[in-house]
Protein backbone atom coordinates (compact mmCIF):
# COMPACT_ATOMS: atom_id res chain seq x y z
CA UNK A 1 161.64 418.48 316.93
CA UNK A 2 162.89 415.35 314.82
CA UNK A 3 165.30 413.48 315.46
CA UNK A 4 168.59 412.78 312.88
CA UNK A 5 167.04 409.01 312.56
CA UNK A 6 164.04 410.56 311.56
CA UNK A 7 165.05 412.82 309.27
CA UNK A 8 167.48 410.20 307.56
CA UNK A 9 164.38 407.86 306.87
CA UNK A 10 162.13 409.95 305.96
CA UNK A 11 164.37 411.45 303.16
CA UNK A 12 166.03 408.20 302.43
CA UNK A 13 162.15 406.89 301.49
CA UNK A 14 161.86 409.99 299.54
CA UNK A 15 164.12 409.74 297.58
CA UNK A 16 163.80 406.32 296.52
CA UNK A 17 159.99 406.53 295.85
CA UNK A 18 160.61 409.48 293.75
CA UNK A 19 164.00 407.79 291.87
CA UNK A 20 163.89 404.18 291.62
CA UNK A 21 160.23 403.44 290.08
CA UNK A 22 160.91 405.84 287.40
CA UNK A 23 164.79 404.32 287.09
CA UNK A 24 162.65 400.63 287.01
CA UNK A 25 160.52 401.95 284.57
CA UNK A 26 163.24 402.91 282.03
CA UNK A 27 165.76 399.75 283.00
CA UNK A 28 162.41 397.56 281.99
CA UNK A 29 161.76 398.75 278.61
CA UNK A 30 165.83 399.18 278.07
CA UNK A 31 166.04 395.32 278.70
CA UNK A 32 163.81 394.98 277.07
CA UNK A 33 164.44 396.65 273.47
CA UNK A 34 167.88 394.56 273.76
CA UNK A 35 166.29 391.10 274.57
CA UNK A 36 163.31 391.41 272.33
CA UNK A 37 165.56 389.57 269.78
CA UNK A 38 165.31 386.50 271.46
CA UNK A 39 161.76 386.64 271.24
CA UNK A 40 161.83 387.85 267.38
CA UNK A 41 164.10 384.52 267.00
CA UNK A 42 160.96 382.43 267.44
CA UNK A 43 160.04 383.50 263.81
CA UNK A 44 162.42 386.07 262.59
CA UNK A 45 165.23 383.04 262.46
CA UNK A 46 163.71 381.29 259.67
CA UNK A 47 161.96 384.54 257.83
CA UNK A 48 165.91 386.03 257.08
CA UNK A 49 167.55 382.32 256.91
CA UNK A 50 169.40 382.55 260.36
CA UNK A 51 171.49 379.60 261.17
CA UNK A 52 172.40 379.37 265.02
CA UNK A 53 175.57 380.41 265.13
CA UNK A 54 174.63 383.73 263.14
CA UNK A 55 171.76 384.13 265.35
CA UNK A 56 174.08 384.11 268.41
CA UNK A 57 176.66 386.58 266.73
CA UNK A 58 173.85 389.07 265.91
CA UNK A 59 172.34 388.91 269.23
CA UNK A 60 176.22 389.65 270.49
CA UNK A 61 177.19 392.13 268.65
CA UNK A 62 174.92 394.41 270.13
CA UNK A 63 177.53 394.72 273.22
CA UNK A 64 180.77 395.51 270.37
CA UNK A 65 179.02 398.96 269.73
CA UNK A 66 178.00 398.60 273.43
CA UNK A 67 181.18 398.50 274.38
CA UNK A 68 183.13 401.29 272.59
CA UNK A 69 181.70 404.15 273.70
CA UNK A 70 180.45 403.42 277.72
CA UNK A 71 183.29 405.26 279.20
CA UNK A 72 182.92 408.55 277.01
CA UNK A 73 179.10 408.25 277.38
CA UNK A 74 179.88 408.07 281.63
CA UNK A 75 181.93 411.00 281.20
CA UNK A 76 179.96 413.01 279.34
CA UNK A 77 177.11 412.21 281.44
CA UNK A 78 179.00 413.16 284.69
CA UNK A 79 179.92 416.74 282.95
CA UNK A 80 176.48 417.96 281.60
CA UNK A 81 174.59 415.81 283.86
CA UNK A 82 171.92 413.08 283.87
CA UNK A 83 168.58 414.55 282.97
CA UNK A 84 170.26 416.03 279.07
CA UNK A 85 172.13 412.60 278.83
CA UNK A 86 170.09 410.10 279.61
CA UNK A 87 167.42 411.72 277.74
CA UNK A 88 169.54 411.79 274.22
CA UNK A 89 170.36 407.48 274.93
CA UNK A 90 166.77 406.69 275.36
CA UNK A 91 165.38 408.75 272.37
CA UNK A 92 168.15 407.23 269.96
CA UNK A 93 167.92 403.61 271.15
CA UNK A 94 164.25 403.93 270.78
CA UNK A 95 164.84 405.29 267.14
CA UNK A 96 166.57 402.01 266.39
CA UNK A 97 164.87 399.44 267.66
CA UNK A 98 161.80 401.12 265.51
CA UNK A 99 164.53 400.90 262.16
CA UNK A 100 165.75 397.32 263.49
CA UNK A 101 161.86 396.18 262.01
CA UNK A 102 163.34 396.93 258.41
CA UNK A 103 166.43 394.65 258.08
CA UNK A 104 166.14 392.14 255.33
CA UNK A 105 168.85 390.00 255.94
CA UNK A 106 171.72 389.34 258.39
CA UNK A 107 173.88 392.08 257.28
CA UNK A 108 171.62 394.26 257.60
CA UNK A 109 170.29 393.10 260.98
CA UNK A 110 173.82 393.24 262.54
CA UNK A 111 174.15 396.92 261.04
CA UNK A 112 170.94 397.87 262.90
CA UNK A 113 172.44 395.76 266.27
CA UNK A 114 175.72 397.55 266.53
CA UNK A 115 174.00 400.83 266.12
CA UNK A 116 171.44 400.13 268.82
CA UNK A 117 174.55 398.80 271.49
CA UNK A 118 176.39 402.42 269.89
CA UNK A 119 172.74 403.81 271.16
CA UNK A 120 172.60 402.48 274.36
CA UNK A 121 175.78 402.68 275.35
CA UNK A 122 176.46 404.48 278.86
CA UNK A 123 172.70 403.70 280.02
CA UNK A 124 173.17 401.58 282.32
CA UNK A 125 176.32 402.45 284.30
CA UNK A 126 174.95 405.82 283.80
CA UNK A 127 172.14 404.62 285.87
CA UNK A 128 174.01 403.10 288.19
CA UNK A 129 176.54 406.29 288.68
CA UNK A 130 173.24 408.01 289.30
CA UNK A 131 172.26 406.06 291.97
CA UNK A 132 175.68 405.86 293.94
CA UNK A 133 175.12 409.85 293.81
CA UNK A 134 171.81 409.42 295.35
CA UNK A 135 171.77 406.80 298.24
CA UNK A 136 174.42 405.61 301.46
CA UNK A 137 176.09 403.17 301.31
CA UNK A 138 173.97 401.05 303.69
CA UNK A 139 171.03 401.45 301.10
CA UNK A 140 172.61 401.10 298.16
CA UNK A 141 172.76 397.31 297.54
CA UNK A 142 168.50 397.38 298.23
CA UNK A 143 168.30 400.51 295.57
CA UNK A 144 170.59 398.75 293.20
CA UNK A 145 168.76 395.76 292.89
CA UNK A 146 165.51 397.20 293.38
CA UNK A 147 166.19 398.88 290.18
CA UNK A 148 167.58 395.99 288.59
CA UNK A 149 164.39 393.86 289.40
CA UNK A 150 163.68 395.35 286.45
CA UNK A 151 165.94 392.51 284.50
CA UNK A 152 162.99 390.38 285.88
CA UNK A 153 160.18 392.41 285.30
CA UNK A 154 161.26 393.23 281.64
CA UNK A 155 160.63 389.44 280.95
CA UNK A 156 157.88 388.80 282.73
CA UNK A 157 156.19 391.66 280.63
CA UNK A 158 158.20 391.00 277.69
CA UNK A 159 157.50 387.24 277.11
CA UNK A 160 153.69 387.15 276.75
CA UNK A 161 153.87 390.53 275.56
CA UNK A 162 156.12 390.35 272.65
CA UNK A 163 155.10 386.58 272.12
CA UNK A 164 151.40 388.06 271.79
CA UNK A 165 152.62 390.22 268.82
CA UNK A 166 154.33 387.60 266.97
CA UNK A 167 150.78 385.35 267.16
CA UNK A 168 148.23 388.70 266.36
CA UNK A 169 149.43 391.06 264.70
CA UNK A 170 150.48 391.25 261.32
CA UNK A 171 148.84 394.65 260.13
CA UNK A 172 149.78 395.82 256.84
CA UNK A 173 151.04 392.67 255.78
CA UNK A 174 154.22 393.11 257.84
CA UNK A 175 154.98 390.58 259.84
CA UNK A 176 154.60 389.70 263.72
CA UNK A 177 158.36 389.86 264.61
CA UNK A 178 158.69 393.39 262.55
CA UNK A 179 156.03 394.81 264.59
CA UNK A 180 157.37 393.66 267.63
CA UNK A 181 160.71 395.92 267.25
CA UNK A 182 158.32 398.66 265.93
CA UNK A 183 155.62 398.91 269.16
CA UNK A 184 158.46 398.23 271.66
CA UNK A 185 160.41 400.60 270.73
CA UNK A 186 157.98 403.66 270.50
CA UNK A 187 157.73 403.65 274.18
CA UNK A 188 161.77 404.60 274.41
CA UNK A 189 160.65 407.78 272.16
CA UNK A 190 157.78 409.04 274.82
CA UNK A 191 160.26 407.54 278.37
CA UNK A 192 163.16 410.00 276.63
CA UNK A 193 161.10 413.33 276.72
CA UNK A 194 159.91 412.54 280.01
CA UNK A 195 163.14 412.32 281.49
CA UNK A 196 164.24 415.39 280.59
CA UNK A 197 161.37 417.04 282.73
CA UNK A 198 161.59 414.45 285.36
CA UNK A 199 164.96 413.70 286.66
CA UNK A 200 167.12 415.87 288.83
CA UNK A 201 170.86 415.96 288.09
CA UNK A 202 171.93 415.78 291.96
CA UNK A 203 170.86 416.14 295.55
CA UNK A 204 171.53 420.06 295.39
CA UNK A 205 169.29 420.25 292.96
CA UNK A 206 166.13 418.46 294.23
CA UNK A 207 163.52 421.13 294.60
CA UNK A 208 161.40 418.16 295.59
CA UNK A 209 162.79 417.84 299.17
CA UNK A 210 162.33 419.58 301.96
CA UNK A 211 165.39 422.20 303.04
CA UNK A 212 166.37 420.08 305.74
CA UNK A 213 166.29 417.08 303.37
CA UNK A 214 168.35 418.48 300.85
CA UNK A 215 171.16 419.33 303.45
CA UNK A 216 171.21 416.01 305.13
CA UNK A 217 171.93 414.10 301.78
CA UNK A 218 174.48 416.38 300.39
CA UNK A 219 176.09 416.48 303.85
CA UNK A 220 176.29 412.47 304.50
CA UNK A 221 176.93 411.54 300.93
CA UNK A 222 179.90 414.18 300.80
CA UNK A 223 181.24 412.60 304.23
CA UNK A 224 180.84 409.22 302.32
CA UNK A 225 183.05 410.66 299.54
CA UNK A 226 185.92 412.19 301.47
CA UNK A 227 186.01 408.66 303.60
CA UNK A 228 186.79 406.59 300.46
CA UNK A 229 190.62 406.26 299.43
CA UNK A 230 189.92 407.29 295.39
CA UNK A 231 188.25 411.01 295.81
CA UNK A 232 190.75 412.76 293.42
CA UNK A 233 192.13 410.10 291.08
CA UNK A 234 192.76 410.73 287.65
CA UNK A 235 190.93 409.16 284.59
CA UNK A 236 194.20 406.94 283.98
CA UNK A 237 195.01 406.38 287.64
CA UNK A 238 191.08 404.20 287.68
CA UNK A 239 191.98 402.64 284.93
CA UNK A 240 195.15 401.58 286.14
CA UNK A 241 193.60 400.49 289.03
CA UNK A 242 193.39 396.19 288.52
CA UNK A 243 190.75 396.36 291.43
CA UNK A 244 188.69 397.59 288.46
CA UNK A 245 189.62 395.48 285.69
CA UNK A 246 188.88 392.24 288.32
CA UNK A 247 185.29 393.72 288.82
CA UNK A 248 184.69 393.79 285.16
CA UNK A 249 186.56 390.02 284.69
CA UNK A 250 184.15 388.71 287.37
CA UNK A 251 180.99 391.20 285.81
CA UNK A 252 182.14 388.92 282.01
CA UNK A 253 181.54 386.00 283.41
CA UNK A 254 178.24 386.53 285.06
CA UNK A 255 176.99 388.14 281.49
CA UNK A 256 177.97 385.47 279.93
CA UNK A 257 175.68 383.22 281.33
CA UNK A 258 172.78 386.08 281.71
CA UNK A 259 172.46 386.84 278.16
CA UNK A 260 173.47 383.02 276.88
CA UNK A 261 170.67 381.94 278.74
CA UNK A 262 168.27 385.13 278.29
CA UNK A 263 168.70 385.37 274.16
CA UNK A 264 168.73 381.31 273.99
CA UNK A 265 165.84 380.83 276.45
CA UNK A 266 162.61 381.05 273.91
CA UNK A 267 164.02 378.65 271.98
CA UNK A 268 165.16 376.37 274.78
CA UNK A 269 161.70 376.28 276.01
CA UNK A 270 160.28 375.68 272.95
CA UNK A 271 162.17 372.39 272.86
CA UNK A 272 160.85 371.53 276.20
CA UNK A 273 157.14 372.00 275.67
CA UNK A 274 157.11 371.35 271.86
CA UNK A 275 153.50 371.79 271.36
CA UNK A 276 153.29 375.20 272.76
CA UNK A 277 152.61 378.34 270.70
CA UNK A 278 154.57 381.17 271.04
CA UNK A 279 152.18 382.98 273.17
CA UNK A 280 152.16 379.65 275.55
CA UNK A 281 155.95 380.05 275.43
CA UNK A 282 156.23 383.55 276.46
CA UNK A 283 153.52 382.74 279.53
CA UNK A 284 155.60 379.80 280.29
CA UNK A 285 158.84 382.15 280.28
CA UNK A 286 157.32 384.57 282.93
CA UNK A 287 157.66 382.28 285.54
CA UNK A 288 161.62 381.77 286.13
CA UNK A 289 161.64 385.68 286.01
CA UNK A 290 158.99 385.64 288.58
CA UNK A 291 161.19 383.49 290.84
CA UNK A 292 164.31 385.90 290.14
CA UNK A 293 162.57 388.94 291.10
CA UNK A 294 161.46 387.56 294.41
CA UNK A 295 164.93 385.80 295.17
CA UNK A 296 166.93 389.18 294.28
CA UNK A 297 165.14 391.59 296.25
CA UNK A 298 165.28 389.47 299.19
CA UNK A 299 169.28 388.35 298.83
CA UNK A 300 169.78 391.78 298.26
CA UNK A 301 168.12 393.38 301.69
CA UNK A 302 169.73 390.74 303.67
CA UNK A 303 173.34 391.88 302.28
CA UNK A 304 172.29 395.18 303.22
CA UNK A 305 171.26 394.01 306.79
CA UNK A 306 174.28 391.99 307.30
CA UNK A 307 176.47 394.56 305.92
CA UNK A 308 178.53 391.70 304.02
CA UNK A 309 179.01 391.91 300.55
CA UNK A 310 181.66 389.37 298.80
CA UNK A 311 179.99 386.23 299.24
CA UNK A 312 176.61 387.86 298.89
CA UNK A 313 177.81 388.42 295.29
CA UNK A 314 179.74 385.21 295.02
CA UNK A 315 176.92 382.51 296.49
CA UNK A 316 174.42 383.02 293.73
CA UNK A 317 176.06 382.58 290.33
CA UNK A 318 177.98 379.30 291.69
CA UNK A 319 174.63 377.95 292.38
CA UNK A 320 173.14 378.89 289.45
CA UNK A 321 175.46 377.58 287.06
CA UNK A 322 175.80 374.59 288.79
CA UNK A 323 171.77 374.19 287.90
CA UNK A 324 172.36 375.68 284.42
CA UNK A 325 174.96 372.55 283.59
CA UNK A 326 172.45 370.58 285.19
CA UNK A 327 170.03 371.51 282.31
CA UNK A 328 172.63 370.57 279.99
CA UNK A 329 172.31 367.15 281.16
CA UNK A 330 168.62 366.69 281.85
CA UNK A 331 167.22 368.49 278.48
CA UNK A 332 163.54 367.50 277.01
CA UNK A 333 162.61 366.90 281.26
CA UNK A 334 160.71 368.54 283.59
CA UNK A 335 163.72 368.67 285.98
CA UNK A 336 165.28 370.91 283.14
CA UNK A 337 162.68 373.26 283.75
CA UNK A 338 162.97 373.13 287.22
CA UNK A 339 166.85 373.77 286.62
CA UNK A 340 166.63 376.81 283.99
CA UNK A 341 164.19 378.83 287.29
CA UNK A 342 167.07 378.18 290.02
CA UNK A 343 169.94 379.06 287.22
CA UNK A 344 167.83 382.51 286.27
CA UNK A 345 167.22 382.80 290.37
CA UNK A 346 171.24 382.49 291.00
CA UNK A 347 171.87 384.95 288.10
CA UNK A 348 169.81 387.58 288.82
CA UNK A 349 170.47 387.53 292.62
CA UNK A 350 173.96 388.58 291.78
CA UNK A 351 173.81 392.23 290.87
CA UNK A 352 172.51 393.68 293.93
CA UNK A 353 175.20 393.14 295.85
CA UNK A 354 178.03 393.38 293.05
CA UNK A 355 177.17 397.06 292.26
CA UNK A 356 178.09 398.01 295.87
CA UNK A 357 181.18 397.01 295.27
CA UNK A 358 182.75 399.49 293.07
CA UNK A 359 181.21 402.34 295.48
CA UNK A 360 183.08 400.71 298.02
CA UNK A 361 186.44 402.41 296.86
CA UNK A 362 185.51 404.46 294.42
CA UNK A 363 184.41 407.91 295.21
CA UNK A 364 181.66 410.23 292.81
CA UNK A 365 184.50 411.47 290.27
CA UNK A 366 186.26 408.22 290.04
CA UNK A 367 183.39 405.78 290.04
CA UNK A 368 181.88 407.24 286.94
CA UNK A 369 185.02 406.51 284.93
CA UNK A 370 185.55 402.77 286.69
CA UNK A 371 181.61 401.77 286.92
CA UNK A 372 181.88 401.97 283.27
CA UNK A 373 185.25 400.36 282.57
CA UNK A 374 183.48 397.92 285.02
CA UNK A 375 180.44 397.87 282.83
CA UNK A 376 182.27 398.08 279.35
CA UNK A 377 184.66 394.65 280.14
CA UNK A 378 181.57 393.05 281.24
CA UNK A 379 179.06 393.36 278.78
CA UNK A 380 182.26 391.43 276.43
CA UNK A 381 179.73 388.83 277.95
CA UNK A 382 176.57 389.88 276.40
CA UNK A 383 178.73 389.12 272.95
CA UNK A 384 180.41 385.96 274.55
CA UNK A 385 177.47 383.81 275.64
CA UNK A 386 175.22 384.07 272.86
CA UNK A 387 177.69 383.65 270.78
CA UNK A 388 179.24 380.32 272.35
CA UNK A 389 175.74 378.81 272.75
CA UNK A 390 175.31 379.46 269.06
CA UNK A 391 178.59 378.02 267.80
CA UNK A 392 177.97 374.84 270.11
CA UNK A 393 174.52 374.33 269.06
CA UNK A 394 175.65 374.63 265.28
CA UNK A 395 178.30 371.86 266.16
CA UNK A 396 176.40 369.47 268.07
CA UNK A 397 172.37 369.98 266.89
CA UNK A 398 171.65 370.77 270.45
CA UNK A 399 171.69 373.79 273.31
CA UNK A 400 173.36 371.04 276.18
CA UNK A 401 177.02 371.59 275.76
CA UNK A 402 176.42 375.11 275.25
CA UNK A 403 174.09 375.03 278.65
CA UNK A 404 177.02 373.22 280.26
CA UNK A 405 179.64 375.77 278.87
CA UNK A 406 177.43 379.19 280.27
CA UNK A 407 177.02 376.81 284.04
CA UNK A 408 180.67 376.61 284.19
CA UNK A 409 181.59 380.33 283.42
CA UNK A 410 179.00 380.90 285.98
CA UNK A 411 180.88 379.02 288.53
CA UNK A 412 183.92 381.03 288.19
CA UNK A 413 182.08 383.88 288.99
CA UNK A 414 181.84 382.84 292.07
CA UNK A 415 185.48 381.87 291.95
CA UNK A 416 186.36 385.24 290.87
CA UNK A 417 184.35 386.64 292.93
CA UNK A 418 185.85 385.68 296.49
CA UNK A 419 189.35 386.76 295.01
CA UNK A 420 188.17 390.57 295.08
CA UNK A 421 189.74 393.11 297.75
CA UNK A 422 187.90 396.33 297.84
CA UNK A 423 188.61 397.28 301.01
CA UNK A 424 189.81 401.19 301.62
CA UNK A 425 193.36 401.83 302.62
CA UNK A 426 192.91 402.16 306.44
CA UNK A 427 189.69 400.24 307.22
């Protein structure tokens, strides 16, 4: 006869090989079809006539349309369940990212933008409600970032990758940087019907696990639920909550500086290694990603170890925008180089650890109303950074100040970050 111990890991490893590389998978190519516009930059900027600062606002605006709708999409999602929901964001973002290829000016291009964030919107805390429903608490920092990795991965794919396009192919006579929206986004179409067959909307429903599996996970993750303080708050009693609205202040500040950085990074490297073509770029690209990936799943297991969680979130940003000013300062050097792969390290090594947080006092009902206020306030970022970097590059002829200006929001994440109490009533 097994033991409990036994039982626990052997359905706890279930149950992330069958979840989380199919999660990864989806997380990738939805990074991806957000972020490909960075890439496009390289030659869509001076095919429509983009100046910087309307480059940044259309690669912001995405998170407006984003924005409105993640707390309806979270609680639609957490009525009909994952597998219908899911399924309907990933078909429809895939639809427009296809559409995106046609835009023939800016107006047009931030029509296509809003849509896709309108799209999207709910995906991701969607996918991170899922997960609180699936996993403790002591493994939920490791299956957070394990599916977030896929920040990383999406880059280290998508630079060569969609740099390749822009270089080779131009069939039809369209060009490299329509194509690019066109083949990346077909893969959205195909992920959304899979899901539908794939996913399971809860533990009870897993016909994949074993009897005995199925009863140990609903039985510890309901004890889990009835522990935390929140189990039967109201939609406006969350969103009164300012534990909350701190989460998605400190969650602003970190975007900021992932998607300044992310949307601004082709070009910046194109600066440093002038000769390069874009296919040299995108290889170059891969390799702060490559660093990020290996730095976050390793912060992330040892704040699951250690049980600690605050300055596990806190540590990383300070560090990296500390670096990312640095870059600022150093530009057209090596050392800048060196600077940008600690800065995407310190980024990306935040979210692991972050996402545990809201779980932390937030039970099932509750969370999937306050992951997404968490998530909505945040992605204000994704709109924010660009956007700055853009208006400071437009000012000044050069990415530095606006460098400097993403390293210090970075820093008060950190700041931020230590001022957070999350602690149950009681414990």
């Amino acid at each position: 006869m097994q033991s409990d111990d036994e039982l626990a890991a052997r359905t706890v490893r279930k149950v992330g090989r069958r979840l989380l590389p199919f999660l990864f998978i989806l997380y990738v190519v939805a990074f991806l079809d957000r972020v490909n516009f960075g890439y496009a930059a390289l030659e869509m900027n001076s095919a429509l006539g983009l100046s910087a600062e309307v480059f940044g606002f259309l690669s912001g605006i995405f998170f407006i349309g984003y924005l409105l709708l993640e707390i309806p999409s979270n609680m639609i999602l957490q009525r009909i369940g994952a597998r219908i929901w899911i399924s309907r964001i990933i078909i429809s973002w895939g639809i427009v990212v296809i559409l995106t290829a046609a835009a023939m000016d800016a107006y047009q291009m931030a029509a296509f933008r809003f849509i896709l964030g309108v799209a999207e919107a709910g995906f991701f805390p969607g996918i991170i409600l899922y997960i609180t429903c699936w996993f403790r608490k002591q493994d939920l920092a490791r299956a957070v970032a394990l599916f977030m990795t896929a920040l990383a991965v999406s880059n280290i794919i998508g630079a060569p990758v969609s740099t390749w396009i822009l270089d080779n192919i131009s069939w039809f006579g369209i060009a490299g940087w329509r194509w690019l929206f066109i083949l990346e986004g077909l893969p959205a179409l195909v992920l959304g019907v899979i899901t539908w067959f794939y996913l399971s909307d809860r533990p009870n429903d897993a016909t994949w696990l074993e009897p005995e599996e199925r009863d140990w996970l609903v039985g510890v993750l309901s004890r889990e639920n009835k522990e935390k303080a929140d189990q039967h708050r109201s939609f406006r009693e969350v969103l009164l909550d300012l534990r909350v609205w701190h989460l998605g202040l400190v969650y602003c500040t970190v975007t900021i500086g992932l998607y300044g950085l992310g949307f601004w990074m082709p070009q910046i490297i194109k600066s440093l290694f002038g000769g390069f073509s874009n296919f040299e770029i995108g290889l170059v690209m891969t390799i702060p990603y490559l660093a990020a990936l290996g730095a976050m799943i390793l912060w992330s297991a040892h704040s699951d170890r250690t049980g600690e969680r605050v300055w596990h979130t806190a540590v990383p940003p300070v560090i990296g925008g500390i670096a990312l000013a640095g870059v600022g300062f150093f530009t057209g050097t090596l050392l800048a180089f060196v600077l940008i792969i600690i800065a995407t390290a310190g980024i990306y090594c935040f979210f692991g650890p972050f996402w545990t947080l809201p779980a932390i006092f937030l039970a099932e009902a509750a969370a999937a109303v306050g992951i997404a206020a968490v998530n909505s306030v945040g992605n204000l970022g994704g709109f924010i950074g660009p956007s700055i970097v853009g208006l400071l590059t437009g000012m000044t002829g050069s990415t530095s100040a606006g460098l400097v200006a993403l390293g210090a929001c970075l820093v008060l994440t950190g700041i931020l970050t230590l001022a957070v109490r999350v602690q149950n009533k009681g414990t």
